[in-house]
Protein backbone atom coordinates (compact mmCIF):
# COMPACT_ATOMS: atom_id res chain seq x y z
CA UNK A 1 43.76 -51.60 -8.42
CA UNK A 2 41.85 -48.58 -10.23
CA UNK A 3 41.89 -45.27 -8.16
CA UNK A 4 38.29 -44.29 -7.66
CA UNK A 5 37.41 -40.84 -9.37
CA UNK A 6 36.75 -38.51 -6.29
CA UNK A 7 33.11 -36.50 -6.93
CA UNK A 8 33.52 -32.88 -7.09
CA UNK A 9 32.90 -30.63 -4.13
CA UNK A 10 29.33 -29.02 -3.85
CA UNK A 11 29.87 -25.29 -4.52
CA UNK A 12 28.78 -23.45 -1.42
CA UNK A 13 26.59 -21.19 -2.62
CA UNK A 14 25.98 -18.79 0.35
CA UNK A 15 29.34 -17.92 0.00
CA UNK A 16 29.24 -17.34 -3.43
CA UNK A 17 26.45 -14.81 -2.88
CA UNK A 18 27.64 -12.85 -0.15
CA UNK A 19 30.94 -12.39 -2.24
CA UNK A 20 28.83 -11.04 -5.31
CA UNK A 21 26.91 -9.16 -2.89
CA UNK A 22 29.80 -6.88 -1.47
CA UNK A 23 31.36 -6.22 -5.33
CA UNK A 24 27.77 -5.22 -6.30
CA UNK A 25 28.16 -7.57 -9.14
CA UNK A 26 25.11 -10.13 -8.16
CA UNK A 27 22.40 -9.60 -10.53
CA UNK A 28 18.96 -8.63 -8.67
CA UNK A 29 15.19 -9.19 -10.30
CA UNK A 30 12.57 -7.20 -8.87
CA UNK A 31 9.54 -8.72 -9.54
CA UNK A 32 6.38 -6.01 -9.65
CA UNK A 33 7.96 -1.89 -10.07
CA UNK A 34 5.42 -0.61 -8.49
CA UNK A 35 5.17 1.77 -5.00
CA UNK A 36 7.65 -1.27 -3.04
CA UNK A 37 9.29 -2.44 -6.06
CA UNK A 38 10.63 0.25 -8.01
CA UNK A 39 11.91 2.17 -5.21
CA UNK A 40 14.15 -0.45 -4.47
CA UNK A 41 15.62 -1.66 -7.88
CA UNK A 42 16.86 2.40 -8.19
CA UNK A 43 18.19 2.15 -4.60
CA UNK A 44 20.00 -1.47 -5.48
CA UNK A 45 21.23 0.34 -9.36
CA UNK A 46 22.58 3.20 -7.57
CA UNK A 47 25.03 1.65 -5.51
CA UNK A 48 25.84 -0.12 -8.88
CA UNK A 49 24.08 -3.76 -8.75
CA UNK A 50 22.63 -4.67 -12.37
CA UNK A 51 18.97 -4.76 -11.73
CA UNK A 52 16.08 -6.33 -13.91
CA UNK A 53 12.33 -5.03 -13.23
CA UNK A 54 10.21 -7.89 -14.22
CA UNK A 55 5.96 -6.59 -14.63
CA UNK A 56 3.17 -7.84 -16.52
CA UNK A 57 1.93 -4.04 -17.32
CA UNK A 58 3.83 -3.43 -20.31
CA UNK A 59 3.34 0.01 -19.69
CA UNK A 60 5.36 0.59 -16.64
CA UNK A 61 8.09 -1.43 -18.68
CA UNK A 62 8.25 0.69 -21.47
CA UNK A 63 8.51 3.82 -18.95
CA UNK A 64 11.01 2.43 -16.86
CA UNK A 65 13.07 1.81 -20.09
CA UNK A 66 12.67 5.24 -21.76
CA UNK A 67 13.61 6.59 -18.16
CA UNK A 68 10.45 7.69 -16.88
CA UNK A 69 9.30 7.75 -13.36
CA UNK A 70 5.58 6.85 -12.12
CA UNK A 71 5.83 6.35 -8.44
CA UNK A 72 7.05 9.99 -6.43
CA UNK A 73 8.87 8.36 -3.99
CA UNK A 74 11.04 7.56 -6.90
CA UNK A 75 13.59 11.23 -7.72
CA UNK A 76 13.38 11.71 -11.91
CA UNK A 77 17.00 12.23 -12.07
CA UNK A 78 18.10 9.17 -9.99
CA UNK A 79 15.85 6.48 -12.14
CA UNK A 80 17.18 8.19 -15.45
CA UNK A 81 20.86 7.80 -14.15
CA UNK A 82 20.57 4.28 -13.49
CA UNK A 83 18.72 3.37 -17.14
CA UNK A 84 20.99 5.31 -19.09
CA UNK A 85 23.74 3.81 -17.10
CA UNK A 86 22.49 0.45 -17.61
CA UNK A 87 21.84 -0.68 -14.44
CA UNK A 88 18.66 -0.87 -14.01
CA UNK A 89 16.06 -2.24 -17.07
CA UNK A 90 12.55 -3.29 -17.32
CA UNK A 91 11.13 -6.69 -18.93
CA UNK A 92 8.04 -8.71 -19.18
CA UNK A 93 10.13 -11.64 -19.89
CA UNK A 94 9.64 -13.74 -17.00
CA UNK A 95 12.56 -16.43 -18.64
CA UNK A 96 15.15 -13.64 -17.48
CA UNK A 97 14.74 -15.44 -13.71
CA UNK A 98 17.14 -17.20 -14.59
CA UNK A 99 19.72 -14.69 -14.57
CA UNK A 100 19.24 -13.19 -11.18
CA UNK A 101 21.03 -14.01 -8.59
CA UNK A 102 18.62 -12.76 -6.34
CA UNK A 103 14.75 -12.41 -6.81
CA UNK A 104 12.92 -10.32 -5.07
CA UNK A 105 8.97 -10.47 -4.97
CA UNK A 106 6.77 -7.06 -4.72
CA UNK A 107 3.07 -8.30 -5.84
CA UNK A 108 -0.06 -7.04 -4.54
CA UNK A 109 -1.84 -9.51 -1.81
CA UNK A 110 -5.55 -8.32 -1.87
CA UNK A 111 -8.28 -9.71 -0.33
CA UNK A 112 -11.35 -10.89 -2.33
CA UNK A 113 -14.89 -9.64 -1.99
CA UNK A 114 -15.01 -11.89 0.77
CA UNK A 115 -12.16 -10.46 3.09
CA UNK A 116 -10.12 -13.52 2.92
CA UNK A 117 -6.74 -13.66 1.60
CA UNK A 118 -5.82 -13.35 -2.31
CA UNK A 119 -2.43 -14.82 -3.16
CA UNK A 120 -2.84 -15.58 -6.40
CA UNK A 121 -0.21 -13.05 -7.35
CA UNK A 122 2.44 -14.72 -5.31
CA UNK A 123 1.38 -18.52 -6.20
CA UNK A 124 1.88 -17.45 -10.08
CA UNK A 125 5.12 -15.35 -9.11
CA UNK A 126 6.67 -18.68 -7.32
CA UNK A 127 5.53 -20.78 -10.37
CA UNK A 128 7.31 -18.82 -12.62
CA UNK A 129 10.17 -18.83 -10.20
CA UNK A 130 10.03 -22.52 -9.94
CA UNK A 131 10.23 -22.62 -13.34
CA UNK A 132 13.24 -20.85 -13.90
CA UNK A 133 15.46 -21.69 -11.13
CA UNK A 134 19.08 -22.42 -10.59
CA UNK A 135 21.08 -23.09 -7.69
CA UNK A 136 22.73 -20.25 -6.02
CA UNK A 137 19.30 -18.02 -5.91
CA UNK A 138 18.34 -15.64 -2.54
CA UNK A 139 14.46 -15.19 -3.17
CA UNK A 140 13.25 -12.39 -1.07
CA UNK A 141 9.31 -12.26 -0.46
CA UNK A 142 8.48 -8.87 0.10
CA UNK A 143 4.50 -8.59 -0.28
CA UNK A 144 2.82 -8.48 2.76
CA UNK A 145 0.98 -11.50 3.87
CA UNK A 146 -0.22 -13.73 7.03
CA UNK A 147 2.27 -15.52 8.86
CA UNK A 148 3.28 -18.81 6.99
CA UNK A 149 2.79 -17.90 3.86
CA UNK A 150 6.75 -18.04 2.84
CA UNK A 151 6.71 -21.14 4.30
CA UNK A 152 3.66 -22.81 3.89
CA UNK A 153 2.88 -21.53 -0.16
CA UNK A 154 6.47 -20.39 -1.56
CA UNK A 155 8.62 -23.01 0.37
CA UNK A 156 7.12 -26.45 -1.31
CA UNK A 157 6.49 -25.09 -4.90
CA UNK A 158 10.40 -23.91 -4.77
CA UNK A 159 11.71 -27.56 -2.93
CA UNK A 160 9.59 -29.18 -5.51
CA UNK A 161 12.52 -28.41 -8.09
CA UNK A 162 14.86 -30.74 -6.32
CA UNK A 163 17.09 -27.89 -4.57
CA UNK A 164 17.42 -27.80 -0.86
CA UNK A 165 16.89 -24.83 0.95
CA UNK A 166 19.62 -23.34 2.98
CA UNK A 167 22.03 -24.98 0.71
CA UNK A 168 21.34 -24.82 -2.83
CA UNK A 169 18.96 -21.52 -2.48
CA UNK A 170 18.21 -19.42 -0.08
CA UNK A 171 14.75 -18.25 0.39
CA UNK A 172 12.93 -15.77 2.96
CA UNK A 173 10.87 -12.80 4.21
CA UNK A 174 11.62 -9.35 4.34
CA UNK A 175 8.48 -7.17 4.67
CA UNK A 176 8.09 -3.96 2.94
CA UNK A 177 8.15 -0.80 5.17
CA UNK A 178 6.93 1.66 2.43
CA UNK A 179 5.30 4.96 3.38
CA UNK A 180 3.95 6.89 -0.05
CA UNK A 181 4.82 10.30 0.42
CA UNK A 182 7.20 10.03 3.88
CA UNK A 183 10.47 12.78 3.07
CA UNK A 184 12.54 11.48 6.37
CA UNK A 185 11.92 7.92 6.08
CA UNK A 186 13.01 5.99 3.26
CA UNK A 187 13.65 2.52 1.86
CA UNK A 188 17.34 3.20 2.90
CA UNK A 189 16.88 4.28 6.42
CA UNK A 190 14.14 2.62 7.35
CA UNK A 191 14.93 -0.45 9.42
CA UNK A 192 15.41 -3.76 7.39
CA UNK A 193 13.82 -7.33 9.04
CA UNK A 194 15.11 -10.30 7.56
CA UNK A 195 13.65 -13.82 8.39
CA UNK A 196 15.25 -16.50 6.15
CA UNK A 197 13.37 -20.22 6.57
CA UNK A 198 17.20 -21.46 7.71
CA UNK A 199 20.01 -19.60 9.47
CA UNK A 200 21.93 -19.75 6.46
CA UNK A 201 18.95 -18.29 4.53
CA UNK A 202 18.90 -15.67 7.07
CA UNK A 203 22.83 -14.54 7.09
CA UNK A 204 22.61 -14.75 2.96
CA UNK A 205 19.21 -12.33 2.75
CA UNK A 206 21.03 -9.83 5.90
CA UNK A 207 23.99 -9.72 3.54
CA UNK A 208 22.38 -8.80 0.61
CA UNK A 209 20.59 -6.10 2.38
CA UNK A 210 22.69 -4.47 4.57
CA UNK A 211 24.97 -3.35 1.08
CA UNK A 212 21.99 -0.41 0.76
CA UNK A 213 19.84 -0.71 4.15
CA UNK A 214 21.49 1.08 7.23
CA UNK A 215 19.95 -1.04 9.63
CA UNK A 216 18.76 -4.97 9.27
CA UNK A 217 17.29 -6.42 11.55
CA UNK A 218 17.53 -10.96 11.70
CA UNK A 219 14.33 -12.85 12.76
CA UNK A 220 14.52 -16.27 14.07
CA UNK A 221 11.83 -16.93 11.31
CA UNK A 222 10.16 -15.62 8.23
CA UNK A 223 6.84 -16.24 10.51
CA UNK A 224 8.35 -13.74 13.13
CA UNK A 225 8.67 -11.02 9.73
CA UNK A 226 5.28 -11.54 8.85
CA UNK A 227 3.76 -11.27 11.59
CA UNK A 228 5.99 -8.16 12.68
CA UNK A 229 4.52 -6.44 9.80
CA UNK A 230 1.12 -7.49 9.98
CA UNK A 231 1.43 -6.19 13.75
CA UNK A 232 2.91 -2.98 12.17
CA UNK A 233 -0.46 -1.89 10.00
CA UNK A 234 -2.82 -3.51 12.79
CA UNK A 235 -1.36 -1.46 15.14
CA UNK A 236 -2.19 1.28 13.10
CA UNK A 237 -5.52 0.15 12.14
CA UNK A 238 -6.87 -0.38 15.32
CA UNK A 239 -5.73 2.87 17.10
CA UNK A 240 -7.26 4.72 13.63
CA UNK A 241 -10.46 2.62 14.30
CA UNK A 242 -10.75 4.02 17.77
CA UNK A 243 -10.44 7.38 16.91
CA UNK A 244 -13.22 6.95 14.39
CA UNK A 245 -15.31 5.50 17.06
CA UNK A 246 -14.69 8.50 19.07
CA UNK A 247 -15.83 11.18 15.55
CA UNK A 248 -19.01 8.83 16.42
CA UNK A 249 -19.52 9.14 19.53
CA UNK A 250 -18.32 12.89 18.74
CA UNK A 251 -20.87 13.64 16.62
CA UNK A 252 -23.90 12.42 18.64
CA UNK A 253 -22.95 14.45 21.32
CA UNK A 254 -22.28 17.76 20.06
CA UNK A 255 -18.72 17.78 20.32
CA UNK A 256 -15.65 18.55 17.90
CA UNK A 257 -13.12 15.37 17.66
CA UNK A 258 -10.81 17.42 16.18
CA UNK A 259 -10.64 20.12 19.16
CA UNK A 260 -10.43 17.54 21.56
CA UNK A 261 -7.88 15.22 19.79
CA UNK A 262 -5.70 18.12 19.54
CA UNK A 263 -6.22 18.64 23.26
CA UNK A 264 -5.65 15.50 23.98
CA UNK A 265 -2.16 14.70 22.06
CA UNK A 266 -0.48 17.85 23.84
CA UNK A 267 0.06 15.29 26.33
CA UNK A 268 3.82 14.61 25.78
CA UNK A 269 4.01 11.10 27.17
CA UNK A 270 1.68 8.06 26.40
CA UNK A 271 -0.25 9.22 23.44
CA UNK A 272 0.32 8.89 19.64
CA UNK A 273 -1.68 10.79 17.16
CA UNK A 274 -3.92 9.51 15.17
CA UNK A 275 -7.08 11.21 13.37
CA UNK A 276 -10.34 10.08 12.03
CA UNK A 277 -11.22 10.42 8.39
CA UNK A 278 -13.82 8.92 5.77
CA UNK A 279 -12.21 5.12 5.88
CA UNK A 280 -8.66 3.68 5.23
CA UNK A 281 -6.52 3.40 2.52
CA UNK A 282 -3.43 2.50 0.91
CA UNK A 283 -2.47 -1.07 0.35
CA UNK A 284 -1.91 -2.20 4.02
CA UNK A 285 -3.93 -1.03 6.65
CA UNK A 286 -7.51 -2.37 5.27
CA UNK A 287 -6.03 -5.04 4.20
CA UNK A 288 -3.85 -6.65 6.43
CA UNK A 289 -6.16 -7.08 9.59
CA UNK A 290 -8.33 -9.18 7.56
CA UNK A 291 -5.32 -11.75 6.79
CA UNK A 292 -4.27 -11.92 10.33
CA UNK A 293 -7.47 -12.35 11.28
CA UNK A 294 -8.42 -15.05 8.44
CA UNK A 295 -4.86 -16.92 9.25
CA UNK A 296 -6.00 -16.92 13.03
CA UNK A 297 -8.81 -18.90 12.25
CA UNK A 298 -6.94 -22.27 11.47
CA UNK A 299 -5.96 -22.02 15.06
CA UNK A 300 -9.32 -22.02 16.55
CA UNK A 301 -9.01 -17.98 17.60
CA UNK A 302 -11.15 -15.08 17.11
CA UNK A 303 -9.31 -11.88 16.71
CA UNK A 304 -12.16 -10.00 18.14
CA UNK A 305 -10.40 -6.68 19.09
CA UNK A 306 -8.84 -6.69 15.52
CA UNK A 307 -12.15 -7.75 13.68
CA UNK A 308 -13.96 -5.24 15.49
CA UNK A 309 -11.63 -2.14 14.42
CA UNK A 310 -12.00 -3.07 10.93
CA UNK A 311 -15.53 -2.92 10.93
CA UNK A 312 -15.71 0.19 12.58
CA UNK A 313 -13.22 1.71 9.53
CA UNK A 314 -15.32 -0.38 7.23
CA UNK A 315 -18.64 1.85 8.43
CA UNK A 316 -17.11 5.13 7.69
CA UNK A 317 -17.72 5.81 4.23
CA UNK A 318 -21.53 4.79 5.25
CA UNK A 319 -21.35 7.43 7.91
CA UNK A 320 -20.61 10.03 5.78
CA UNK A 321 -23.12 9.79 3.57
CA UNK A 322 -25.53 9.82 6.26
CA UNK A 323 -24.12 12.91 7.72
CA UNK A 324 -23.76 14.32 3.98
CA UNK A 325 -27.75 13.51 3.70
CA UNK A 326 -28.31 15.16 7.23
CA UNK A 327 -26.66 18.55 6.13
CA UNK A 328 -28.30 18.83 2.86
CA UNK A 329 -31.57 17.84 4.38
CA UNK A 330 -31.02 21.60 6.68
CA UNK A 331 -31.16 22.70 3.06
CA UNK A 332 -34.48 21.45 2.74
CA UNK A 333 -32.54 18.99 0.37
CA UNK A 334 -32.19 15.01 -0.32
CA UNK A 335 -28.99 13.15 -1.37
CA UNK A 336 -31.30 12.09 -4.41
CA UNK A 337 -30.44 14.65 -7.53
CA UNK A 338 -28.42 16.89 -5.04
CA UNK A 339 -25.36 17.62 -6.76
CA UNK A 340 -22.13 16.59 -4.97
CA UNK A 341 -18.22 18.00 -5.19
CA UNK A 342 -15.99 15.74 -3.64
CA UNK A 343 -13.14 17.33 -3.13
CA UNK A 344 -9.85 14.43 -3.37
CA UNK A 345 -10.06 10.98 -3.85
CA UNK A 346 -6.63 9.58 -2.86
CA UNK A 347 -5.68 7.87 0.29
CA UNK A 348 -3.43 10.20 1.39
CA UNK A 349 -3.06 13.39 1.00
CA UNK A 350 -0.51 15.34 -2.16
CA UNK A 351 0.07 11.54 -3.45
CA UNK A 352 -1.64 10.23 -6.53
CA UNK A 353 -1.84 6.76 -4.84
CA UNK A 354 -5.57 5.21 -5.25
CA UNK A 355 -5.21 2.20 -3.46
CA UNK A 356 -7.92 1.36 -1.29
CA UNK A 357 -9.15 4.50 -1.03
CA UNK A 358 -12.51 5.62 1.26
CA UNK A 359 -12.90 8.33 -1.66
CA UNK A 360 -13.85 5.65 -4.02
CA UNK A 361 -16.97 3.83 -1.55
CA UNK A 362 -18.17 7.19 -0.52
CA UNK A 363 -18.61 8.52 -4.02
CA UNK A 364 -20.04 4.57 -4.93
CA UNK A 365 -22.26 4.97 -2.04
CA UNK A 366 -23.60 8.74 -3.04
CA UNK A 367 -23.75 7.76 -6.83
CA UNK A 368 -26.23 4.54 -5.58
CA UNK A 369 -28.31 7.16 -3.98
CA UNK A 370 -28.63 9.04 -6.66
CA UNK A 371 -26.38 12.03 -6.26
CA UNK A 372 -24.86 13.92 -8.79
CA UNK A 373 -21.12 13.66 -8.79
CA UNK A 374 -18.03 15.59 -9.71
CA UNK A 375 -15.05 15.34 -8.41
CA UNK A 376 -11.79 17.58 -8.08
CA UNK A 377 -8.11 15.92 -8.09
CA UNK A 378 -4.97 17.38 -9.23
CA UNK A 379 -3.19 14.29 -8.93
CA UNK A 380 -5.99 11.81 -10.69
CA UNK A 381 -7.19 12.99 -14.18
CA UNK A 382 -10.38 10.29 -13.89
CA UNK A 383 -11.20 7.22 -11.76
CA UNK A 384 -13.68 3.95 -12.39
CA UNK A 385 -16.63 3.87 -9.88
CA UNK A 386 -18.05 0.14 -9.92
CA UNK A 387 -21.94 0.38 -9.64
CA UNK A 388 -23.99 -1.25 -6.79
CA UNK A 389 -27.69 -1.70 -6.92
CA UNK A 390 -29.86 -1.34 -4.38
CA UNK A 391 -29.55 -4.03 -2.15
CA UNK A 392 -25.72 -2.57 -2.06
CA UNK A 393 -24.28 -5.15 -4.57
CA UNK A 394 -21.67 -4.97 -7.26
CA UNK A 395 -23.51 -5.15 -10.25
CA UNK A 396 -20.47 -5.64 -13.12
CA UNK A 397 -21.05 -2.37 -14.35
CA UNK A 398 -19.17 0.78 -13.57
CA UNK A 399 -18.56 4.76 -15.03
CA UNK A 400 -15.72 6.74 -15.40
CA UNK A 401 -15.55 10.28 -14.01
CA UNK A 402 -13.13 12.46 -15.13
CA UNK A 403 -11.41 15.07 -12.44
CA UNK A 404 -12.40 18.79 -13.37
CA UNK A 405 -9.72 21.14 -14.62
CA UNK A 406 -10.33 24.03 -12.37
CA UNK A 407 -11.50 24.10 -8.94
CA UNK A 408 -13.07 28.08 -9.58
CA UNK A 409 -15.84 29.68 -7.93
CA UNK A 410 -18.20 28.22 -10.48
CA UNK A 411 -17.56 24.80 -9.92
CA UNK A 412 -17.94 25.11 -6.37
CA UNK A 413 -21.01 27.29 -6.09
CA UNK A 414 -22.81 25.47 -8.32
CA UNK A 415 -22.71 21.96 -5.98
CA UNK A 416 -25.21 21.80 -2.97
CA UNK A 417 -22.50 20.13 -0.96
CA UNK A 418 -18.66 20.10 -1.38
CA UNK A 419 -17.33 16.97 0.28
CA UNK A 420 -13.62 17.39 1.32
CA UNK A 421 -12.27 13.55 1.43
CA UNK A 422 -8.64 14.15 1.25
CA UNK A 423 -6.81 16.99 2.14
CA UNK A 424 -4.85 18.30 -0.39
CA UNK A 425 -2.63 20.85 0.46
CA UNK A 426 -2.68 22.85 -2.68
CA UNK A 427 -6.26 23.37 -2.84
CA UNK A 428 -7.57 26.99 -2.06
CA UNK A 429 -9.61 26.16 1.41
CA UNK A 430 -10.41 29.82 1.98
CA UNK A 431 -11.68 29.76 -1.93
CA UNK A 432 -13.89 26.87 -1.10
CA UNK A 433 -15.74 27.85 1.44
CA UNK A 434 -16.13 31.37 0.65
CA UNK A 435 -18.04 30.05 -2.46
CA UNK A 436 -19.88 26.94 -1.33
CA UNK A 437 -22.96 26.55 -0.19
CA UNK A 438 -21.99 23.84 2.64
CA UNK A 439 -19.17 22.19 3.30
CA UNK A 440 -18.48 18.44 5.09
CA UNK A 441 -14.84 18.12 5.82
CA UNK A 442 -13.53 14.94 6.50
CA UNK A 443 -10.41 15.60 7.04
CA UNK A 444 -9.96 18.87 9.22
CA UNK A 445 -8.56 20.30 5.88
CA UNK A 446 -10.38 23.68 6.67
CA UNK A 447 -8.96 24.36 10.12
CA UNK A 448 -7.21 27.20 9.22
CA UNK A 449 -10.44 28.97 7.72
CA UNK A 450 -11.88 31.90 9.91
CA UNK A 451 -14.44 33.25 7.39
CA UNK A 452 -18.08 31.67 7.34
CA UNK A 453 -17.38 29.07 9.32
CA UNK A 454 -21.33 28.25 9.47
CA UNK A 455 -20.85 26.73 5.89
CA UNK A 456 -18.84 24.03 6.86
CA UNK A 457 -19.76 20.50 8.76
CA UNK A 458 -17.05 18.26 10.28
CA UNK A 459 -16.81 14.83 10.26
């Protein structure tokens, strides 16, 4: 009688991974080196794991190649060791999936004009990955999204190849916990959550983290991740939303916000500070409270409370231009022709981070009214305003302003209204007011100026 050839064993691949993971040898692809992505390809190269960068902008790959550094959060000397060490390289190659042993995805997830979710960045991210694939893969979603998406858009296109989850790959979601600018919190001591779609998923992704995260934290889900993060920014939202409500209801009666807010957060016990400004920026907080809120929908629930604090950050750019138009008209002055200095346009203060940033409506808003703009930003040479007409819609057509060099005497006297919408630390405040002729401040970016303190307006 013939013996019967026995089949080989299936590999166990989670094992296989966690093995590369501790020798450092498992080769990672970060897919979009931008503020998430490239701070953690240096942090993986450092500890000595070959890292690919995978971007469409082929000029972010040619700077990450020649060793230069775009985002801050990022040290010069760190992302030049790890090039000319060979650790770490850029590509628009999307074929070189193939070689990673894990794949991690850092793609924006805007909303469209209409508020609702935009994913077209991960869909073509997970095609790509589809395409490419191999057994033994961890892919990683890092974008932040509404609860299901790993699931519900990234989990069938992958299974669609054939491979199982949990056995042959290993797939799940690890949100993002970046904070432009933040000196004592970074992407390696910054708490790690980890939700893999099986357990096995789950115990793979932990591994591969914890070799440069302090702390990770396992989820019973990648729903539980998402939604942890989406709680994260609408947390924030919502508490910045009330506070905004309050510079409102501050302004009608008389009163400074800021004096009271700082009154009020000397309580040391059950208050947080947060402070009003012109809107919200960055890529999370105006964003995410609309995908919660969209994803809610399918279950027959209004996120009122959540809905509502967006469209009270929403109205803040309106407001002040109405408050702008109310302190030029003491002037004896209209918003139309009156020349305008806005003083910052990033989200966030000393960061040259655009994203989402109240800067850019407010100086829309003031161009649509017919104000004469310039603008003042050490860290942004020149910016794209899209132009609305009157009924307030985008009308395809947009101009460029360019920053100007020096913020001198000149510049500033010569403007009927300096507008201070982010507060920039190296700007001369004293210099400012001293030679304007009024002065909104958005952003309490004056406090500490005693002299003619009549010029200046707050929000």
């Amino acid at each position: 009688m013939a013996l019967q050839a026995k089949s080989e064993p299936k590999p166990d691949y989670a094992k296989e991974l966690i093995a590369k993971f501790k020798n450092h040898s498992a080769v990672v692809a970060v897919v979009g080196i931008g503020y998430v992505g490239l701070p953690l390809a240096v942090e993986k190269a450092k500890v000595g794991f070959p890292v690919i960068g995978l971007d469409r902008n082929k000029e972010r790959v040619g700077m990450v190649n020649r060793g230069e550094n775009y985002i801050r959060d990022v040290k010069d000397e760190e992302l030049r060791k790890v090039v000319s060490e060979g650790k770490f390289r850029a590509s628009n190659d999307f074929s070189e999936l193939s070689k990673a042993d894990v794949i991690i995805i850092c793609v924006p997830t805007p909303l469209t004009i209409h508020k609702t979710p935009d994913l077209q960045y991960i869909e073509n991210v997970t095609e790509q990955i589809a395409e490419h694939m191999r057994p033994g893969q961890l892919v990683s979603l890092e974008s932040t999204t509404y609860p299901g998406t790993t699931e519900e858009v990234i989990l069938p296109k992958l299974a669609a190849t054939g491979l199982k989850v949990g056995e042959d790959f290993f797939l799940c979601h690890s949100p993002e916990r970046v904070d432009p600018g933040n000196k004592r919190y970074t992407t390696q001591n910054t708490n790690k959550l980890v939700g893999g779609v099986t357990k096995t998923c789950t115990e793979v992704a932990a591994a591969f983290y914890g070799e440069t995260i302090i702390k990770v934290i396992k989820c019973s889900s990648p729903a539980i991740a998402e939604m942890a993060k989406v709680f994260e920014n609408t947390y924030r939202a919502v508490n910045i939303a009330l506070v905004n409500e309050m510079a409102l209801l501050c302004d009608r009666m008389g009163i400074s916000v800021w004096e009271m807010l700082d009154a009020a957060f000397t309580k040391p016990f059950g208050i947080q500070p947060f402070y009003p400004g012109p809107g919200v920026g960055g890529h999370c907080i105006p964003v995410d409270p609309f995908y919660l809120a969209w994803k809610a929908r399918e279950y027959d629930f209004s996120t009122r409370f959540i809905e509502l604090a967006g469209e009270i950050n929403l109205s803040m750019p309106y407001f002040v231009v109405q408050k702008a138009q109310r302190i030029l008209g003491l002037y004896g002055k209209s918003l139309r022709g009156s020349k305008i200095l806005a003083l910052g346009v990033t989200y966030k203060a000393d960061l040259p981070d655009l994203r989402e940033s109240p800067a850019l409506k407010v100086i829309q808003l003031l161009i649509k009214e017919g104000c004469q703009v310039k603008y003042y930003d050490p860290y942004v040479s020149s910016i794209e305003i899209q132009l609305q007409d009157q009924a307030g819609h985008q009308n395809n057509q947009s101009i460029r302003l360019e920053s100007i060099h020096n913020l001198d005497s000149h510049e500033i006297s010569n403007a009927d209204l300096v507008l201070v919408l982010t507060g920039h630390s190296c700007v001369d405040y004293e210099l400012v007011v001293r030679a304007a002729s009024a002065v909104l401040d958005t952003r309490n970016a004056t406090s500490a100026v005693n002299d003619a303190r009549d010029k200046v307006r707050m929000l």
